[in-house]
Protein backbone atom coordinates (compact mmCIF):
# COMPACT_ATOMS: atom_id res chain seq x y z
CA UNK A 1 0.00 0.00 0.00
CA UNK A 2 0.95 3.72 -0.99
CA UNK A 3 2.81 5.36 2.11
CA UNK A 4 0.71 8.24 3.25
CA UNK A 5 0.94 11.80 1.99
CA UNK A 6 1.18 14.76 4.36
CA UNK A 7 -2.11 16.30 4.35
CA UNK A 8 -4.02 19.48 5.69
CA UNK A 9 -7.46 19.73 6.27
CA UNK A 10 -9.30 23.13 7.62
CA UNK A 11 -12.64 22.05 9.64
CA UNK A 12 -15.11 24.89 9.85
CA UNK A 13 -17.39 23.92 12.90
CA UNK A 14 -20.76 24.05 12.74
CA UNK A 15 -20.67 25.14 8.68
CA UNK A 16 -24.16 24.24 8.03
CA UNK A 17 -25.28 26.51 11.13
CA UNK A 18 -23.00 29.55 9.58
CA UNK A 19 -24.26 29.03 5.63
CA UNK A 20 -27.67 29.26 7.44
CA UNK A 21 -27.55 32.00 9.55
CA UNK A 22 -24.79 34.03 7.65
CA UNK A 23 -22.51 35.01 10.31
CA UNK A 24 -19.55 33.60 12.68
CA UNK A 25 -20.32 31.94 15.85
CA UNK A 26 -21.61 32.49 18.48
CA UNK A 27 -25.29 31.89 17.48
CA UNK A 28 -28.40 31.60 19.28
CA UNK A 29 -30.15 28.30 19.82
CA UNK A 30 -30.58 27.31 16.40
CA UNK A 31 -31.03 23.58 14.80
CA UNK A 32 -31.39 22.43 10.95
CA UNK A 33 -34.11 19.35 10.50
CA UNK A 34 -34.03 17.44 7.95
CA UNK A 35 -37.18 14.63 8.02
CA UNK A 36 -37.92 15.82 11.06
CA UNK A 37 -34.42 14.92 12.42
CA UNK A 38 -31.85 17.31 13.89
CA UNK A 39 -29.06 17.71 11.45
CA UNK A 40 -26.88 20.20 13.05
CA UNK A 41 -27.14 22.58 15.72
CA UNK A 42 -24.67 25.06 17.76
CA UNK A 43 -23.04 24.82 20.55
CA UNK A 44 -25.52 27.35 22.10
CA UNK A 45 -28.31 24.38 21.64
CA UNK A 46 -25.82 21.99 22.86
CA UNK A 47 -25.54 23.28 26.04
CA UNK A 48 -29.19 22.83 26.62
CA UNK A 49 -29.19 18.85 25.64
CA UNK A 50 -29.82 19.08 21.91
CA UNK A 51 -28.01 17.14 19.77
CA UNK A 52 -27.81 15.83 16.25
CA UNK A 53 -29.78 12.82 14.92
CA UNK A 54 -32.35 13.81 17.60
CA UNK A 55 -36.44 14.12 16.64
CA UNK A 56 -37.01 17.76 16.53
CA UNK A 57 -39.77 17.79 19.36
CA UNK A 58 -37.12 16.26 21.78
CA UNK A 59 -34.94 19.31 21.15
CA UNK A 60 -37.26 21.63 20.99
CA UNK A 61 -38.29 19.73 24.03
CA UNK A 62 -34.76 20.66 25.84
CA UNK A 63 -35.23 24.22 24.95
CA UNK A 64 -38.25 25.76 24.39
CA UNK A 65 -36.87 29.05 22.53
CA UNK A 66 -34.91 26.79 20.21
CA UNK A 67 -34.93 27.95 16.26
CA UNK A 68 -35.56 25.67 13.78
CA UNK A 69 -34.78 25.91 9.99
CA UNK A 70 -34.81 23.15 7.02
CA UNK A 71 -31.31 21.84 6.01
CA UNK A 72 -30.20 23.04 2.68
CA UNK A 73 -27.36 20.99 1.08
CA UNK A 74 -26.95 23.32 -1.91
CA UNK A 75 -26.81 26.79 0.30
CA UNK A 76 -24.21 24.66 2.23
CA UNK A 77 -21.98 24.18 -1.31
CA UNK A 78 -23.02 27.56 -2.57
CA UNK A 79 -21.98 29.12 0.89
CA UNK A 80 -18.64 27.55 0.78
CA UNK A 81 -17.03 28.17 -2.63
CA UNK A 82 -15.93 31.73 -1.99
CA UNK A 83 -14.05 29.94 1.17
CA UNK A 84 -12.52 27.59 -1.14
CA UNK A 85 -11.36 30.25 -3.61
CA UNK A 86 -9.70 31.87 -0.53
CA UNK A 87 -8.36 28.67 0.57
CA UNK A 88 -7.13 27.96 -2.78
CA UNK A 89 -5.21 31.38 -3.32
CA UNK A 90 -2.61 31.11 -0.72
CA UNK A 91 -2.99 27.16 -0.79
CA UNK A 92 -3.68 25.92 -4.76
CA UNK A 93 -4.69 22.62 -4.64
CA UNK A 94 -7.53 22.50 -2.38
CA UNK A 95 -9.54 19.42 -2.60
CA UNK A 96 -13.44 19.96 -1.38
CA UNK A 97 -14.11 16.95 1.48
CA UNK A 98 -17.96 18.21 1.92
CA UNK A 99 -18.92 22.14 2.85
CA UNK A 100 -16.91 22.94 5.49
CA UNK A 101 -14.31 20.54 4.89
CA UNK A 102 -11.45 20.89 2.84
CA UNK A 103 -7.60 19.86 2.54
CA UNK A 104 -4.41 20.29 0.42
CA UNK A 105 -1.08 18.90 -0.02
CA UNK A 106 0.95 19.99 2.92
CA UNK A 107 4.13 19.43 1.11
CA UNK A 108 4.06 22.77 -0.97
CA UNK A 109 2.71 25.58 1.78
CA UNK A 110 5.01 24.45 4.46
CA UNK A 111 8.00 24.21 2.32
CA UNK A 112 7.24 28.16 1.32
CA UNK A 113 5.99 28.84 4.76
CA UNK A 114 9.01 27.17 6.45
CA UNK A 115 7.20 24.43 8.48
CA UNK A 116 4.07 23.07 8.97
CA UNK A 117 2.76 24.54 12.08
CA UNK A 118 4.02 27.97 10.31
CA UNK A 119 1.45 27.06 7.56
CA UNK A 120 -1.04 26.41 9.36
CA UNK A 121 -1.16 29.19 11.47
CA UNK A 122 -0.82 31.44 8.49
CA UNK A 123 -4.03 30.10 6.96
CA UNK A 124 -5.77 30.37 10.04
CA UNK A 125 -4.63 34.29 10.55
CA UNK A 126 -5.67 34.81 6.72
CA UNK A 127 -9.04 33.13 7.37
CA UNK A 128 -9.90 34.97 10.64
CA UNK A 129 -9.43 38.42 9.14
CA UNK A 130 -11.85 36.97 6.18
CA UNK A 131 -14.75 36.49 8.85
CA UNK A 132 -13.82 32.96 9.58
CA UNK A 133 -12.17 32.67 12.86
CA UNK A 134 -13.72 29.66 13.86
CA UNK A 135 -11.39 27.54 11.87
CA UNK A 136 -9.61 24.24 13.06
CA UNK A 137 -6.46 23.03 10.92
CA UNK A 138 -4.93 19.47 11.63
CA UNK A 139 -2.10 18.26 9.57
CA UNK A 140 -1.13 14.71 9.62
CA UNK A 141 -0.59 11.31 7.16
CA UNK A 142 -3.37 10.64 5.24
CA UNK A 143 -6.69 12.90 5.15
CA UNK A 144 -8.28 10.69 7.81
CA UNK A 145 -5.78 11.30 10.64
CA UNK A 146 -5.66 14.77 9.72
CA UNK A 147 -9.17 15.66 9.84
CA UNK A 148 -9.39 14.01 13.19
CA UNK A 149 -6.83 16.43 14.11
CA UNK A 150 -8.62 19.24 12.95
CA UNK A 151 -11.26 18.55 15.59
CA UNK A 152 -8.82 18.36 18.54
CA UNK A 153 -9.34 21.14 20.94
CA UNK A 154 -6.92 23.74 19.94
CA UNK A 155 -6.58 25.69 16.58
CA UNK A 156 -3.63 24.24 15.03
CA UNK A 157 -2.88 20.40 15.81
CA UNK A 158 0.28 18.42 13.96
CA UNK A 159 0.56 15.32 14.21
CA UNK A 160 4.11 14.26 13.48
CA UNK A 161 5.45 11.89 10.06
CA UNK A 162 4.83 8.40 11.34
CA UNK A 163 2.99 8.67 14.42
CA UNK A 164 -0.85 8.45 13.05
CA UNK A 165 -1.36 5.04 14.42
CA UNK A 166 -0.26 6.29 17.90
CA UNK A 167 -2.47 9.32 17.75
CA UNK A 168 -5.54 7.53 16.32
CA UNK A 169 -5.28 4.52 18.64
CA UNK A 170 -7.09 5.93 22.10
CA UNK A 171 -9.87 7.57 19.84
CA UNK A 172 -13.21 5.21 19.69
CA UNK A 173 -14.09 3.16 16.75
CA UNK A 174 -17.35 5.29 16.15
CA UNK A 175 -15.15 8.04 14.05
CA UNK A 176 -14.89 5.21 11.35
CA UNK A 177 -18.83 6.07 10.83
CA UNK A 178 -19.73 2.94 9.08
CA UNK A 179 -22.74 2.18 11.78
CA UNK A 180 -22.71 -1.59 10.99
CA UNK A 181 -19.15 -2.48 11.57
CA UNK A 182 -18.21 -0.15 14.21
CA UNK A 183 -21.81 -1.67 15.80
CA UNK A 184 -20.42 -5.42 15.63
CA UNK A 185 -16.79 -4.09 16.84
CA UNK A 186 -18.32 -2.70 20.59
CA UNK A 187 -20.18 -5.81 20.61
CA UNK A 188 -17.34 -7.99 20.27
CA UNK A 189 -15.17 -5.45 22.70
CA UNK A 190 -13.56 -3.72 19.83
CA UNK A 191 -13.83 0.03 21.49
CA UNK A 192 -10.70 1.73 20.45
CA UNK A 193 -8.59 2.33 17.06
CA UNK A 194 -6.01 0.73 18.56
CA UNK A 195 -7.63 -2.24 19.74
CA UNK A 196 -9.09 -2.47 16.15
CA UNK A 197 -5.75 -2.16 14.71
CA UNK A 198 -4.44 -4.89 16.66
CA UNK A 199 -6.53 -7.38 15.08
CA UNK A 200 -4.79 -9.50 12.37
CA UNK A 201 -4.93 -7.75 9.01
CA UNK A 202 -5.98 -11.27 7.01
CA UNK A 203 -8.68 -12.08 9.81
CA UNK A 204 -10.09 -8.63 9.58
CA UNK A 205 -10.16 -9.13 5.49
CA UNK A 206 -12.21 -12.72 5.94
CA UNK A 207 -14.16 -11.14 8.60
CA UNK A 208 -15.51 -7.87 7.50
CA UNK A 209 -14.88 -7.91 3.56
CA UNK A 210 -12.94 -5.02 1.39
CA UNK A 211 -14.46 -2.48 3.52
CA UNK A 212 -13.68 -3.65 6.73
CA UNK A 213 -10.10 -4.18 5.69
CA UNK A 214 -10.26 -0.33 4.30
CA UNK A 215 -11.25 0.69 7.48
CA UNK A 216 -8.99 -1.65 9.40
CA UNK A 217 -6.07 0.70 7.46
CA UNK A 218 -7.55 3.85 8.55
CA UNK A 219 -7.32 3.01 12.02
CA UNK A 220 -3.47 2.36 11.55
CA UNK A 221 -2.63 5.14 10.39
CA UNK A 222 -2.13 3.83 6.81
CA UNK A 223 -4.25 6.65 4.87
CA UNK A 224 -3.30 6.26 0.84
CA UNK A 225 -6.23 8.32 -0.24
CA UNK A 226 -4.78 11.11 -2.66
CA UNK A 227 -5.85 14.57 -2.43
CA UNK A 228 -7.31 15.36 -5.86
CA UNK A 229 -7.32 19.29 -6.32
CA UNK A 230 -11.00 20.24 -7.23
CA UNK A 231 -11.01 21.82 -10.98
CA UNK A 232 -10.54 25.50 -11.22
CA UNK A 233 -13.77 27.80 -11.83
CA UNK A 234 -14.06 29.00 -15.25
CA UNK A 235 -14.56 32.83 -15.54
CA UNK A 236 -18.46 32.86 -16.22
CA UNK A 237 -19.04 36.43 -14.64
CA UNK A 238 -20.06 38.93 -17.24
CA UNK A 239 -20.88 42.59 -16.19
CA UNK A 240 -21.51 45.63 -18.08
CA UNK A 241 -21.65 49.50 -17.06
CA UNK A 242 -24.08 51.87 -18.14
CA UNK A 243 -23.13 55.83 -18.83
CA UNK A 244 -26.04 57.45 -18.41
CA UNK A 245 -27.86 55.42 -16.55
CA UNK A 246 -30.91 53.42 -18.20
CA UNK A 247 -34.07 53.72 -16.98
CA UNK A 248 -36.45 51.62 -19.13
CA UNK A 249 -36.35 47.56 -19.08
CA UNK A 250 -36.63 47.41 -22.85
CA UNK A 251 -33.83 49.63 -22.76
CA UNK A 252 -31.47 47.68 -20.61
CA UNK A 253 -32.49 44.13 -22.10
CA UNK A 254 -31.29 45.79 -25.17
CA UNK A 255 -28.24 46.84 -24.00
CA UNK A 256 -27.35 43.58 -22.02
CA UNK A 257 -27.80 41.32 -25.60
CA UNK A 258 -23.47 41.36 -26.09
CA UNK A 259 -23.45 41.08 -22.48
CA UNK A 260 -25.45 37.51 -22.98
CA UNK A 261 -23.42 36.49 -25.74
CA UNK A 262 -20.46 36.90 -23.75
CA UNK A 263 -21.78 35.24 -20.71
CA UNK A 264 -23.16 31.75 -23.39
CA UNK A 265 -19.37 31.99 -24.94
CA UNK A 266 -17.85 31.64 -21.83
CA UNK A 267 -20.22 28.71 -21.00
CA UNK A 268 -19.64 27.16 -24.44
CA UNK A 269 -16.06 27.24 -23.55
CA UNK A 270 -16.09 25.64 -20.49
CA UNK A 271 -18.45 22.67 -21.95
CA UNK A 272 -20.96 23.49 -19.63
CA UNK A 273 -24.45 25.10 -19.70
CA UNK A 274 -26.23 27.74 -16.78
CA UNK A 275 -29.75 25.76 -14.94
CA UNK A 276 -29.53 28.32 -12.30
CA UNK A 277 -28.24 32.22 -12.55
CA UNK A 278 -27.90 35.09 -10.72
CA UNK A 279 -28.79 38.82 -11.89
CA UNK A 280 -27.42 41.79 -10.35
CA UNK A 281 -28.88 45.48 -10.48
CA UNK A 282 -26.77 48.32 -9.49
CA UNK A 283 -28.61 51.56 -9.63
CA UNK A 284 -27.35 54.90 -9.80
CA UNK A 285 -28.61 55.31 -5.84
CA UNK A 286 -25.85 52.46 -5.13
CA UNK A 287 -28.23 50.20 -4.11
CA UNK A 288 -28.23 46.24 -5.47
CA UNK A 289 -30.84 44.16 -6.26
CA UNK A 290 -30.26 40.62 -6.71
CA UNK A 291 -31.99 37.27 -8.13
CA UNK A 292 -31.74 34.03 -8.31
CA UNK A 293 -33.61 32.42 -11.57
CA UNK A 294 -33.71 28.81 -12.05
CA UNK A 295 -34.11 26.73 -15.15
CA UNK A 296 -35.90 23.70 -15.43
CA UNK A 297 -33.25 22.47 -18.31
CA UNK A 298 -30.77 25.36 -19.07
CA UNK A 299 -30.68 28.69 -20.34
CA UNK A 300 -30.27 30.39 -23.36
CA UNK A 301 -29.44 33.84 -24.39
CA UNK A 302 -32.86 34.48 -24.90
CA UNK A 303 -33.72 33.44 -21.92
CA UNK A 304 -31.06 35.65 -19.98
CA UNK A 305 -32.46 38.71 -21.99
CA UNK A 306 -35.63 37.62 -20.50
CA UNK A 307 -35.01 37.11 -16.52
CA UNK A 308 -33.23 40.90 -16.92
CA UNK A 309 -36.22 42.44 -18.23
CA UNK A 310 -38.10 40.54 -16.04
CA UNK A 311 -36.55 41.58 -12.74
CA UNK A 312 -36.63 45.20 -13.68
CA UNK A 313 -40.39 45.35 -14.08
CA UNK A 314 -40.70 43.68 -10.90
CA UNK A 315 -38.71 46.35 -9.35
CA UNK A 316 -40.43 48.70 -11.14
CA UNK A 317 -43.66 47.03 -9.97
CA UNK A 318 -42.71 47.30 -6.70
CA UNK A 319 -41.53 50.94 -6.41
CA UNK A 320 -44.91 52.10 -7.68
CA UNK A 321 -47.40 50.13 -4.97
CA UNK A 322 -45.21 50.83 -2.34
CA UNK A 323 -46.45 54.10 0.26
CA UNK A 324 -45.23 57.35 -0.98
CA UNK A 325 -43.57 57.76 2.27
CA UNK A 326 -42.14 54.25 2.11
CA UNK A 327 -41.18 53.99 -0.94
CA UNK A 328 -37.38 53.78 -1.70
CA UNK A 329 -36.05 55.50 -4.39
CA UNK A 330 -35.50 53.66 -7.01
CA UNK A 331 -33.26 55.19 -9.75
CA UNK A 332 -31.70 54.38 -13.15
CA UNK A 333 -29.44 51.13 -13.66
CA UNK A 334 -25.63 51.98 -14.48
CA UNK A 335 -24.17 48.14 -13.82
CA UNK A 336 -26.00 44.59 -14.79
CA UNK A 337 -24.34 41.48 -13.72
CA UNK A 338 -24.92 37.88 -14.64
CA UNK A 339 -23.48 35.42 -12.66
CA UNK A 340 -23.81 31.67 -13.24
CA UNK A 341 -24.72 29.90 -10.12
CA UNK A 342 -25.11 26.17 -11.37
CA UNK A 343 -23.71 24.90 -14.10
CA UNK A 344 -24.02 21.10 -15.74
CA UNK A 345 -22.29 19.23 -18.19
CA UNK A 346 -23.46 20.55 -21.64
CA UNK A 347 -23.19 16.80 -22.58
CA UNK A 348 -26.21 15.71 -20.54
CA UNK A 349 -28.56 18.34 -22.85
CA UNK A 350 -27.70 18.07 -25.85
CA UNK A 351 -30.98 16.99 -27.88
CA UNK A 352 -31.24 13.88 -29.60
CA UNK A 353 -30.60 12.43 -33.01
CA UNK A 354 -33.98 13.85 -34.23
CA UNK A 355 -34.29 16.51 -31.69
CA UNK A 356 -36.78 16.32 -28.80
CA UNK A 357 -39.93 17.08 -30.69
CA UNK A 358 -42.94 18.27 -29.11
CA UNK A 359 -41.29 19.36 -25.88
CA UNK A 360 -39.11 21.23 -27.13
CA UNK A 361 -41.56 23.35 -29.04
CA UNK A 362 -43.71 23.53 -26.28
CA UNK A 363 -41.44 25.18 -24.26
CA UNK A 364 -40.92 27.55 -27.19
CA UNK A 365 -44.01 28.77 -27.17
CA UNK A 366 -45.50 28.96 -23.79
CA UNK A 367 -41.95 30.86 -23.05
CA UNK A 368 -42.89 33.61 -25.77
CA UNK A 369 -46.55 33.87 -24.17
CA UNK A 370 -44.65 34.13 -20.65
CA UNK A 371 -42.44 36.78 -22.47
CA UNK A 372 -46.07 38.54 -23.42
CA UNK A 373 -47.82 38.63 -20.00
CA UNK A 374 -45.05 38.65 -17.81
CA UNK A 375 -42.91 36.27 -15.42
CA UNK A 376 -45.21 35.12 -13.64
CA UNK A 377 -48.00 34.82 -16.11
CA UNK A 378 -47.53 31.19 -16.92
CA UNK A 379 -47.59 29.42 -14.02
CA UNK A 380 -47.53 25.63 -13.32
CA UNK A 381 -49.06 23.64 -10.81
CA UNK A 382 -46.93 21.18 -8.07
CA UNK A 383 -48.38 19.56 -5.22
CA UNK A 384 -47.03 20.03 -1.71
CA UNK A 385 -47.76 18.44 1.83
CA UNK A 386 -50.50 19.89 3.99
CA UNK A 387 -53.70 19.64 5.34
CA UNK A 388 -55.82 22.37 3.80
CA UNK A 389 -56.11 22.04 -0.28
CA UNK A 390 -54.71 25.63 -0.37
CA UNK A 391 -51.58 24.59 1.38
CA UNK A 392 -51.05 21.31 -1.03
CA UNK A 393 -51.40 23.42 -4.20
CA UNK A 394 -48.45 25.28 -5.14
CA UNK A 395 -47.99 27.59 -8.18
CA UNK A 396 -44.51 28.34 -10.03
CA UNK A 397 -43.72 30.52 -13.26
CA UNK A 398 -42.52 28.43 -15.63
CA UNK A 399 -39.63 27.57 -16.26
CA UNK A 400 -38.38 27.30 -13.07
CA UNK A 401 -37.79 24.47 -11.04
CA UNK A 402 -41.14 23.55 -8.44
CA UNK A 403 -39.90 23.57 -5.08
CA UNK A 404 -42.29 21.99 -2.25
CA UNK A 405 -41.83 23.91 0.55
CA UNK A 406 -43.70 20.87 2.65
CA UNK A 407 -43.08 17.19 1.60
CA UNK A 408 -45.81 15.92 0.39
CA UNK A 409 -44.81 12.06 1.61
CA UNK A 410 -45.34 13.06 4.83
CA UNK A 411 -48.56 12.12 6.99
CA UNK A 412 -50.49 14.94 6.86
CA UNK A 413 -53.27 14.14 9.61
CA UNK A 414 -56.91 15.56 8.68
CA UNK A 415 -55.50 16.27 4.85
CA UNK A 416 -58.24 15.02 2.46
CA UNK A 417 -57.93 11.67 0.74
CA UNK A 418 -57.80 11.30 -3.05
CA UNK A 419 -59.88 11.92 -5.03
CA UNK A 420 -59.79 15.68 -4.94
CA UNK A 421 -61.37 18.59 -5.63
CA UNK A 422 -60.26 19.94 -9.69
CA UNK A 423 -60.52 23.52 -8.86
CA UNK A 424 -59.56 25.20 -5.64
CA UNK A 425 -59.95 28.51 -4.05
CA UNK A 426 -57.71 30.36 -3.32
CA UNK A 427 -58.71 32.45 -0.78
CA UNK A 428 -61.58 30.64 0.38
CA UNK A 429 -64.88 31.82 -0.82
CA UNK A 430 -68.26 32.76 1.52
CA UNK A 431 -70.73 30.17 0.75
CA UNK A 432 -74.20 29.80 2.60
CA UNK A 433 -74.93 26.51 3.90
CA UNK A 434 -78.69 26.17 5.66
CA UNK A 435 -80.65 24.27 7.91
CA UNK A 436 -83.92 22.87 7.13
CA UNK A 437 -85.60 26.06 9.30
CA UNK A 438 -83.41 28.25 7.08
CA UNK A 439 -80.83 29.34 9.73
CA UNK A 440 -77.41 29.02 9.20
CA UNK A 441 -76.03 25.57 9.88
CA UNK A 442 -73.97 25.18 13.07
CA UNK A 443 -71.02 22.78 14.07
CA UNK A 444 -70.87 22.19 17.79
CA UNK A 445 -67.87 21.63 20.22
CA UNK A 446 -67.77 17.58 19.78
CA UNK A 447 -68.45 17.98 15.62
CA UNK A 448 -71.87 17.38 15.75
CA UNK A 449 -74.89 19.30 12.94
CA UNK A 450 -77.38 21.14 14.51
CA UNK A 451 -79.54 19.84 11.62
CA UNK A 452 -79.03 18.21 8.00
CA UNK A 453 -77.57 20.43 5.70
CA UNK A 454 -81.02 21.76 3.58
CA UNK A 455 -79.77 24.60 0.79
CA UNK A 456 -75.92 25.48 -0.09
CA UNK A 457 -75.73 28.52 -2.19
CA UNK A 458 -79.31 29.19 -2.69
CA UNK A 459 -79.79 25.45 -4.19
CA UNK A 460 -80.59 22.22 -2.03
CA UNK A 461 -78.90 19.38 -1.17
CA UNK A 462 -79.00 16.43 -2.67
CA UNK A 463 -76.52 14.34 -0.93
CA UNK A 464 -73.72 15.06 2.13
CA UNK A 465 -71.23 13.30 4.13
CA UNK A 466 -69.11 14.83 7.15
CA UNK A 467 -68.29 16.41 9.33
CA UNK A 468 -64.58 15.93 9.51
CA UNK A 469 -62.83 18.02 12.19
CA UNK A 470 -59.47 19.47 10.95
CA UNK A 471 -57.09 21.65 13.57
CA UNK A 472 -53.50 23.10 12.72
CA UNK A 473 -51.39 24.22 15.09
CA UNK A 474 -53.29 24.16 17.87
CA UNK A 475 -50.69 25.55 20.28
CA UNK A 476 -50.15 28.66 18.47
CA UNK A 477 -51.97 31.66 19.63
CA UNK A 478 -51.91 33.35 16.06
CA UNK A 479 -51.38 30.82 13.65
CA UNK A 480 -54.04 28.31 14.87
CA UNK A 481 -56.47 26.68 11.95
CA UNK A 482 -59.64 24.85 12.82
CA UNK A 483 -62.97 23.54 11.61
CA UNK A 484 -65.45 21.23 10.24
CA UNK A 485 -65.33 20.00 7.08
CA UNK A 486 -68.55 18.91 4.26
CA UNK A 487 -68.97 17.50 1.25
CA UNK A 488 -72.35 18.22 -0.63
CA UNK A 489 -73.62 17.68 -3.99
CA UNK A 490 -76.31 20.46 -4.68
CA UNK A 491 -79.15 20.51 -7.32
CA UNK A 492 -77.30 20.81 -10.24
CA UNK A 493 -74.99 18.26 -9.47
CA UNK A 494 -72.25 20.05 -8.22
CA UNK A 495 -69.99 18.73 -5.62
CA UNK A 496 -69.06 21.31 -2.93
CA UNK A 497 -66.25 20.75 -0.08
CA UNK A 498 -66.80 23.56 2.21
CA UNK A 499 -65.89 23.90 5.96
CA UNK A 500 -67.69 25.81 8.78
CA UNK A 501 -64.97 27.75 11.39
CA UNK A 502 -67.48 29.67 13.94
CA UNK A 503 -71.13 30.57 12.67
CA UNK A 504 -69.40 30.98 8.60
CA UNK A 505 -69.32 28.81 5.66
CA UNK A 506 -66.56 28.73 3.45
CA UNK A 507 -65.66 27.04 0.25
CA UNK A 508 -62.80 24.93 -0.16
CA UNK A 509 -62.96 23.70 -3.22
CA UNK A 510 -65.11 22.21 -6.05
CA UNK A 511 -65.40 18.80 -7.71
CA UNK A 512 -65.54 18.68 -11.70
């Protein structure tokens, strides 16, 4: 096996907490769920008894105050590029272990540096007047033993050429994090690194397989992995300056066409096309507003032209409904920035041998009607998770990428079986709902009808079924929902769902 390479690896603590909240520790009680299952949280919420891979009602549980926001893997990446291209201009090389992780080559920074420890603490004084002074470094053989050195207790930890085995053997087999064998290990009485490295190399191989035997070498000290430098970012970011400034969207969308161009060159170049993009305004105030767009394939300079014009008539939009006296001046635009966010292969859309037909036409034309009526004039529907049909429904333009902000897989107790209504207000509409003595119809305390529904809307009932109780949130103050729900078919055969909440009648939704 390949003798270990010195390696470096820089630990950010807590990087999913700091991508979320945008700022350096310390933080308030805050945890990211993911399923319903505490991915991270800081060391504030650790104090209290929260931990990671707990259900989020036993933290919140520990701590009543604690803050609670949904794990994003791709604000994590996003987040932690400009570290990298910090990282990688004093240290070129760097190889991307997962946000928050990264190492290089320790051969080439500490020779320049004069030593390792020199290195090291160099990088960690250039990172803490970036913003980042949270930073752990650990250098050791092999990228295993030297991230485990990263998370020692101090800021800077070496671990000197040939003495991984020593430093890894008091640590417990649990930092292998492979569940099942480190599981069958404390079972046998297998607790330590050392004690695993002990056992016969051969044995371990019949035993536990390839990956046990990988793992086995890990906790010797014996680390061959290579760091492999991540590729360098191609130069995607195309700007241009306006002298006057422009004031009109048409105006600017025609001035930003070369600007396009540029920006599709540069992406032709790199064999890669944009599915998500960023578009900065600069007005003459000094003020910047910025916009993600997303793709649901990838866009085109047409497209681009688009998303610019489109983002100035919102602003535009904007300025004129809001207050006179709070209403921010919004002036002409003298700078227009496209940035590519995410970028994919260009070889996984190119069309096929005979091109891809009526899709691609499709999109073609209900993008030139969207170009007529505005961004969000074609919209398209997604369903979501939730309990009122209002809540499951969820509308984006098109041509971006449908986002559920609530997983629909989830149990959603009191949601409303298939099949469901095909059209659905949005907000709820008054509807009259009668009793056979022409009163309104009432919905008691334990769900029970003061009388059979007679008349909805002025026409009579032909069939009903219900009530079904439905309460959200029940332990908020504000944001409690509650009430009854009803089906009913009137006289023209027209099936209602409509729900009572107090002495009112609203409804729902509406079967076809």
């Amino acid at each position: 096996m390949t003798a270990p390479l010195r390696t470096m690896v820089l630990w950010f603590p807590d990087w999913p907490l700091r991508a979320a909240l945008g700022g350096p520790p310390p933080h308030p009680p805050t945890a990211l769920v993911h399923a319903n299952t505490v991915i991270a949280c800081t060391a504030s919420a650790r104090e209290h008894g929260v931990r990671a891979g707990q259900r989020r009602r036993v933290a919140q549980g520990h701590i009543s105050s604690l803050r609670v926001l949904p794990h994003d893997v791709a604000r994590d990446e996003r987040a932690f590029l400009p570290v990298l291209q910090l990282i990688e201009k004093h240290a070129p090389g760097v190889a991307l272990l997962r946000p928050g992780l990264a190492a290089v080559r320790a051969r080439g920074i500490s020779r320049y540096h004069g030593g390792e420890a020199e290195a090291a603490d160099t990088l960690i004084g250039i990172l803490a007047e970036a913003g980042f002074p949270e930073v752990r470094v650990g250098i050791a053989d092999g990228p295993f033993t030297a991230e485990l050195a990263a998370r020692g207790p101090t800021p800077r930890t070496v671990v000197p050429p040939g003495l991984a085995k020593e430093f890894l053997a008091p640590l417990p087999v649990r930092v292998l994090k492979d569940e099942q064998i480190t599981g069958l290990l404390i079972r046998l009485g297998v607790r330590t690194l050392g004690d695993f490295a002990g056992l016969d190399e051969i044995e371990v191989r019949d035993r536990f397989g390839e990956r046990g035997a990988r793992l086995h070498a890990l906790a010797a000290g014996a680390d061959s992995r290579p760091v492999v430098p991540r590729p360098p970012d191609p130069e995607l970011v195309r700007s241009v300056e306006f002298e006057p400034a422009l004031a009109g969207a048409d105006q600017v969308a025609f001035a930003v066409r070369q600007t396009v161009d540029a920006v599709m060159l540069a992406l032709a170049d790199a064999s890669v096309v944009c599915t998500e993009v960023r578009i900065d305004l600069v007005d003459d105030n000094g003020a910047v507003f910025s916009r993600p767009w997303l793709h649901p394939t990838c866009f085109d300079a047409a497209d681009l032209v688009d998303r610019v014009r489109w983002q100035l008539e919102a602003l535009g939009a904007e300025s004129a409904k809001a207050p006179i006296d709070e209403a921010r001046a919004f002036g002409g635009i003298v700078l227009v920035r496209i940035v590519p966010v995410s970028v994919d292969d260009a070889a996984h859309h190119q069309p096929g041998l005979f091109g891809s037909g009526t899709d691609e036409r499709l999109h073609h034309a209900i993008s030139r009607v969207q170009t007529m009526l505005g961004h969000e004039g074609v919209v398209t529907a997604a369903l979501s998770g939730g309990r009122w049909l209002a809540d499951r429904q969820v509308l984006t333009p098109w041509g971006e990428r449908s986002t559920a902000p609530r997983d629909p897989a989830r149990p959603w107790p009191g949601s409303l079986p298939d099949p469901l209504p095909a059209e659905v207000f949005r907000p709820p509409r008054p509807i009259s709902v009668l009793a056979p003595d022409g009163g309104t119809l009432l919905v008691d305390d334990r769900g029970a009808l003061s009388a059979a529904p007679s008349h909805i809307d002025g026409d009579e009932v032909q069939a009903w079924a219900g009530p079904w109780p439905i309460h959200e949130r029940r332990w908020e103050a504000t944001g409690s929902k509650r009430g009854h729900r009803l089906q009913i078919v009137d006289g023209h055969d027209r099936a209602w769902l409509v729900f009572c909440t107090g002495d009112r009648w609203w409804a729902e939704g509406r079967y076809r």
